[in-house]
Protein backbone atom coordinates (compact mmCIF):
# COMPACT_ATOMS: atom_id res chain seq x y z
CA UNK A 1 7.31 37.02 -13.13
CA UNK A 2 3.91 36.77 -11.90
CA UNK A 3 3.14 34.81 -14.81
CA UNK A 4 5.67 32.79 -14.52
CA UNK A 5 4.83 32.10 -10.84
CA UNK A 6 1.39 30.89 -11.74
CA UNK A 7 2.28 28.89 -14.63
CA UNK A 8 4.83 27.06 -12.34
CA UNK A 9 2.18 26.67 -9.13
CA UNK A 10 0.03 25.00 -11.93
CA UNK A 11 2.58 22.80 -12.90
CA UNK A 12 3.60 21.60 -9.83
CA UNK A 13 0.25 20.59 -8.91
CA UNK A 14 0.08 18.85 -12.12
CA UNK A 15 3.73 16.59 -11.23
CA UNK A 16 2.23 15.62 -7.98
CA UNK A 17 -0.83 14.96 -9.45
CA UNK A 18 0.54 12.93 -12.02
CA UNK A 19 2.74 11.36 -9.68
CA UNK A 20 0.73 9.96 -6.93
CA UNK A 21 -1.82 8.75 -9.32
CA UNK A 22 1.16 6.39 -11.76
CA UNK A 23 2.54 5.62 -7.79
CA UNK A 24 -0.73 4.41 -6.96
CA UNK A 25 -1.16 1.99 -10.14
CA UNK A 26 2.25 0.85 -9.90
CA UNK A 27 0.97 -0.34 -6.20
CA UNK A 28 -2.05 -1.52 -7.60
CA UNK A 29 0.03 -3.71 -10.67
CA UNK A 30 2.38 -4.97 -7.87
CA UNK A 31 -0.77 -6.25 -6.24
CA UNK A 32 -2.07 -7.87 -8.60
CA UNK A 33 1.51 -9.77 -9.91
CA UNK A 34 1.76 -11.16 -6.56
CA UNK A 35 -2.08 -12.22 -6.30
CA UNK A 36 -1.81 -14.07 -9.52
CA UNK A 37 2.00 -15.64 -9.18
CA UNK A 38 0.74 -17.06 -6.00
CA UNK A 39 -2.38 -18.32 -7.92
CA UNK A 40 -0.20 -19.58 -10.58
CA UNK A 41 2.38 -21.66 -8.58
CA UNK A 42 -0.95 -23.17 -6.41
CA UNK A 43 -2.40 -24.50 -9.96
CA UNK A 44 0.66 -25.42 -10.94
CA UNK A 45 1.07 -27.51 -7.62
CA UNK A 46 -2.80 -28.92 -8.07
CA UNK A 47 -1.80 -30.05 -11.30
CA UNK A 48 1.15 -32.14 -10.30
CA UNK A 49 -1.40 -33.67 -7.57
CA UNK A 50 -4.00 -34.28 -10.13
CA UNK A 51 -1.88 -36.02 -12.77
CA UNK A 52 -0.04 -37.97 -10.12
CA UNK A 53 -3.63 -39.42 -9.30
CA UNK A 54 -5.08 -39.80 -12.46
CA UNK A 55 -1.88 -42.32 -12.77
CA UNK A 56 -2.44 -44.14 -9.76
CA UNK A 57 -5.88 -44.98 -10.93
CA UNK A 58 -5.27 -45.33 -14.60
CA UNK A 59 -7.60 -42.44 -16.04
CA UNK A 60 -6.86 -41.86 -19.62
CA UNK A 61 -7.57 -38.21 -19.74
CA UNK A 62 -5.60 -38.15 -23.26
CA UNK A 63 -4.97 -40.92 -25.26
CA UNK A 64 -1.80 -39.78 -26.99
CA UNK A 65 -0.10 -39.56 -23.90
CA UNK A 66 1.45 -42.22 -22.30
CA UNK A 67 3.03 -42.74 -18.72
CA UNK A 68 6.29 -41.71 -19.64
CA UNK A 69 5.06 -38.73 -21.24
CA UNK A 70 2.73 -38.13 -18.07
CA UNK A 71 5.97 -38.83 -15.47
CA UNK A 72 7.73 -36.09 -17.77
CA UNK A 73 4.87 -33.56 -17.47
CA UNK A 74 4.98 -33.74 -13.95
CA UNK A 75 8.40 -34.13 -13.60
CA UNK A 76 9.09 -30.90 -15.64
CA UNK A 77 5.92 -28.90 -13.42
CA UNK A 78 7.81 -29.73 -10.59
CA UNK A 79 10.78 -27.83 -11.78
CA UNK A 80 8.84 -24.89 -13.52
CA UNK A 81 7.35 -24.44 -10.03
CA UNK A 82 10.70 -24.44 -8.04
CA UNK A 83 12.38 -22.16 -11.15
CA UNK A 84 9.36 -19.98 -11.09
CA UNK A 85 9.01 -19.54 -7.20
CA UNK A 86 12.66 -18.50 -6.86
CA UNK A 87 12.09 -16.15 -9.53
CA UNK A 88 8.94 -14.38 -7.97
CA UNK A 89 10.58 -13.86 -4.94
CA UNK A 90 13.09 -12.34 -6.19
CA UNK A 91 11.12 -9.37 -7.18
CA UNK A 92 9.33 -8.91 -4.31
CA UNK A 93 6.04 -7.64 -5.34
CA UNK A 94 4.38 -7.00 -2.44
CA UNK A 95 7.13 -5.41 -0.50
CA UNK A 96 7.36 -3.41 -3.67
CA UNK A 97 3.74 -2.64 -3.95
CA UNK A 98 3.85 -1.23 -0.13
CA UNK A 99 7.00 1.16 -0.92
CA UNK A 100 4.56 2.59 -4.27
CA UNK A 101 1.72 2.85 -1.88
CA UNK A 102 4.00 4.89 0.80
CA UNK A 103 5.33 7.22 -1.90
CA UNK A 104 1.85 7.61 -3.86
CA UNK A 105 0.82 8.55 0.28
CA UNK A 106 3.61 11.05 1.16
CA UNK A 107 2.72 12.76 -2.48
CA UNK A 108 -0.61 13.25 -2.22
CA UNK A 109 0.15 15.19 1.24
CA UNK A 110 2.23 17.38 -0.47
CA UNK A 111 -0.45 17.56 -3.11
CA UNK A 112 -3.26 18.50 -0.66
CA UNK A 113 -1.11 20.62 1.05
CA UNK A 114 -0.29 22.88 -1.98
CA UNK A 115 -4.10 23.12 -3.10
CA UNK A 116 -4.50 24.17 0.41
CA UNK A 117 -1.81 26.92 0.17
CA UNK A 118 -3.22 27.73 -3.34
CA UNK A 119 -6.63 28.88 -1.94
CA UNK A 120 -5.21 30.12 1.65
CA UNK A 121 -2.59 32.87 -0.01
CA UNK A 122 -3.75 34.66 -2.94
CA UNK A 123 -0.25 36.83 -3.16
CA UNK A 124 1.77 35.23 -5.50
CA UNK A 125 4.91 36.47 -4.04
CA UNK A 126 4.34 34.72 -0.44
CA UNK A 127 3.32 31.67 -2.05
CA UNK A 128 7.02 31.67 -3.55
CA UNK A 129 8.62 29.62 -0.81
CA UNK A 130 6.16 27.57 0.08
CA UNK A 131 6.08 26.31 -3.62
CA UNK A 132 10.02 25.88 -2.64
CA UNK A 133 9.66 23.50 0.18
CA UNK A 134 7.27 21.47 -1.77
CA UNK A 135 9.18 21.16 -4.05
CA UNK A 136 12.25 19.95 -2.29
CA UNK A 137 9.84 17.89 -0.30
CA UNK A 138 8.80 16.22 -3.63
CA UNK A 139 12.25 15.73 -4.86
CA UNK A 140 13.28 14.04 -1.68
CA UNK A 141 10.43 11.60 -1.78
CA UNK A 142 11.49 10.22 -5.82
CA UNK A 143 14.72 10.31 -4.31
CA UNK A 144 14.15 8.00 -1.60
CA UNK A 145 12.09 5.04 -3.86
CA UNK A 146 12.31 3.54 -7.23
CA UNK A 147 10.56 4.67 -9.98
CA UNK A 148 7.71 3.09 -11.78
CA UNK A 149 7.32 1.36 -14.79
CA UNK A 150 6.03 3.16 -18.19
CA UNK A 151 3.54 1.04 -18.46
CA UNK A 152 2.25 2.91 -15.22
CA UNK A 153 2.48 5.93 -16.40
CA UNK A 154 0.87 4.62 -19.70
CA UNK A 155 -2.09 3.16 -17.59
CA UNK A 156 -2.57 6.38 -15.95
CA UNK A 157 -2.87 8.42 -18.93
CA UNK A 158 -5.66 5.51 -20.28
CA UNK A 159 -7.77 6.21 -17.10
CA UNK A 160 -7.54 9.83 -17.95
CA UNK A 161 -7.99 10.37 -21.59
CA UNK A 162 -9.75 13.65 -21.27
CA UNK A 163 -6.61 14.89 -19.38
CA UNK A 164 -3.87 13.63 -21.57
CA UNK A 165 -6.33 14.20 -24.98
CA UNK A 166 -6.11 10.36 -25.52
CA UNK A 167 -7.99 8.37 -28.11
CA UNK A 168 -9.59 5.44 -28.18
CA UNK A 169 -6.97 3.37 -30.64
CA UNK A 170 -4.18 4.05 -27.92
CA UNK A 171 -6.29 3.59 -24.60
CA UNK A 172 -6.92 0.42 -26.06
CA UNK A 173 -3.47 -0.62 -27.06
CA UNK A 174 -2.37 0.69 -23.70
CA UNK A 175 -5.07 -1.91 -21.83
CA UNK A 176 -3.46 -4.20 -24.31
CA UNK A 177 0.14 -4.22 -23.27
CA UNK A 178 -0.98 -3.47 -19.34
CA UNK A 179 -2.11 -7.25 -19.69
CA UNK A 180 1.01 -8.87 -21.32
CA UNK A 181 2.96 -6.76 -18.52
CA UNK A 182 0.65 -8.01 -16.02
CA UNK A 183 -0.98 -10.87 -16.38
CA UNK A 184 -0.26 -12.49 -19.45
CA UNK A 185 2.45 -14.94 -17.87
CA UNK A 186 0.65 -16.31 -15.09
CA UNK A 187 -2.44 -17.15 -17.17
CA UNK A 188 -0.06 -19.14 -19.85
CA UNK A 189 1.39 -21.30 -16.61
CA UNK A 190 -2.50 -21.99 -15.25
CA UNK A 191 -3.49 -22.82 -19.09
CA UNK A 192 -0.92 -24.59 -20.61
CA UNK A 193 -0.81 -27.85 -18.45
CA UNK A 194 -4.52 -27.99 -19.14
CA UNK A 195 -3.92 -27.58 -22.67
CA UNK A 196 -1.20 -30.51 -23.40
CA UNK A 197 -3.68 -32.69 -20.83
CA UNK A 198 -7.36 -32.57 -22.58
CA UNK A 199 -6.49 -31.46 -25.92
C-alpha cells in the first residue's frame, strides 16, 4: 500500500505538472492566433487601400492585370475580410486564451501546494487525504473549462524531450504541424494578395 501511495503522489504531481504546462501553451497559441488574425485582416485592409490607389493614379504594378481584374481583387478582399472577421470572432481567442491562463493558474496552486505537502509530511498515511482533496480540487478545475488541443499537448512534450524521451525526427514534425495549426493561415492571407499583385 505504501508503494502504491508513493507511486500515486508521484503521479499526481506528474498530471498537474503536465497539465498546467499544455494549459499554459494552449494560452500562449490562443495569443498568438489572435495577434496574427488581427495582423492579417489589417494587411488585408492595407491592401484594398493600396490597390484602390495604385488605380486612381494608373500604376501598372502587373502588366497582366487589367482594371477589371484589379476591381475583382479588391472586390473579392473586401469580402474575404468581412467572411474572415466574422469567422475569428467567433472563436474568441483571446477570451479563450484568458480561461487557459486561469486554469494553467489554479493548477499550478494545486501543484505547489502538493510539493509543499510532499516535503512538509513524510508519513505516507497522513498525506492520504490531502492527496484526496487535490485531487478533487484538480478534477473540479478540468471540469469547469474546455480542454486543449493535441497539438498542445504535442508542443509540450517537444519543449520537454528529455521528459517524454522524444527524438529529434518528431520534435521537429511536432514544430511542423504547431505552425500549420497556428500560423500557417494568416501568413497565406498577408502573402497571397502580394503574390497575384507583383508576380
Amino acid at each position: 500500500m505504501d508503494k502504491e501511495r508513493k507511486t500515486y503522489k508521484e503521479d499526481l504531481e506528474t498530471w498537474l505538472w503536465i497539465t498546467k504546462g499544455v494549459r499554459f501553451y494552449a494560452h500562449e497559441r490562443y495569443l498568438k492566433q489572435n495577434k496574427w488574425s488581427n495582423i492579417a485582416v489589417g494587411m488585408m485592409s492595407a491592401y484594398i487601400i493600396i490597390i484602390n490607389l495604385v488605380t486612381s493614379y494608373k500604376i501598372h504594378l502587373n502588366e497582366s492585370l487589367g482594371d477589371n481584374t484589379v476591381s475583382f481583387v479588391t472586390t473579392a478582399l473586401s469580402i474575404m475580410i468581412l467572411v474572415f472577421s466574422q469567422l475569428e470572432n467567433s472563436n474568441d481567442f483571446k477570451l479563450k486564451a484568458e480561461k487557459f491562463h486561469d486554469c494553467s493558474r489554479e493548477i499550478s496552486k494545486l501543484y505547489r501546494q502538493l510539493r509543499e505537502k510532499r516535503r512538509e509530511i513524510t508519513d505516507d498515511a497522513l498525506l492520504v487525504p490531502i492527496l484526496n482533496e487535490i485531487t478533487n480540487s484538480y478534477q473540479t478545475i478540468l471540469d469547469k473549462y474546455e480542454n486543449h488541443k493535441d497539438i498542445d499537448y504535442q508542443y509540450f512534450k517537444c519543449n520537454h524531450p528529455d521528459d517524454f524521451k522524444m527524438s529529434f525526427k518528431p520534435r521537429q514534425l511536432t514544430r511542423v504541424k504547431y505552425y500549420f495549426n497556428t500560423y500557417f493561415v494568416y501568413h497565406i492571407l498577408i502573402i497571397s494578395p502580394l503574390v497575384l499583385l507583383f508576380i
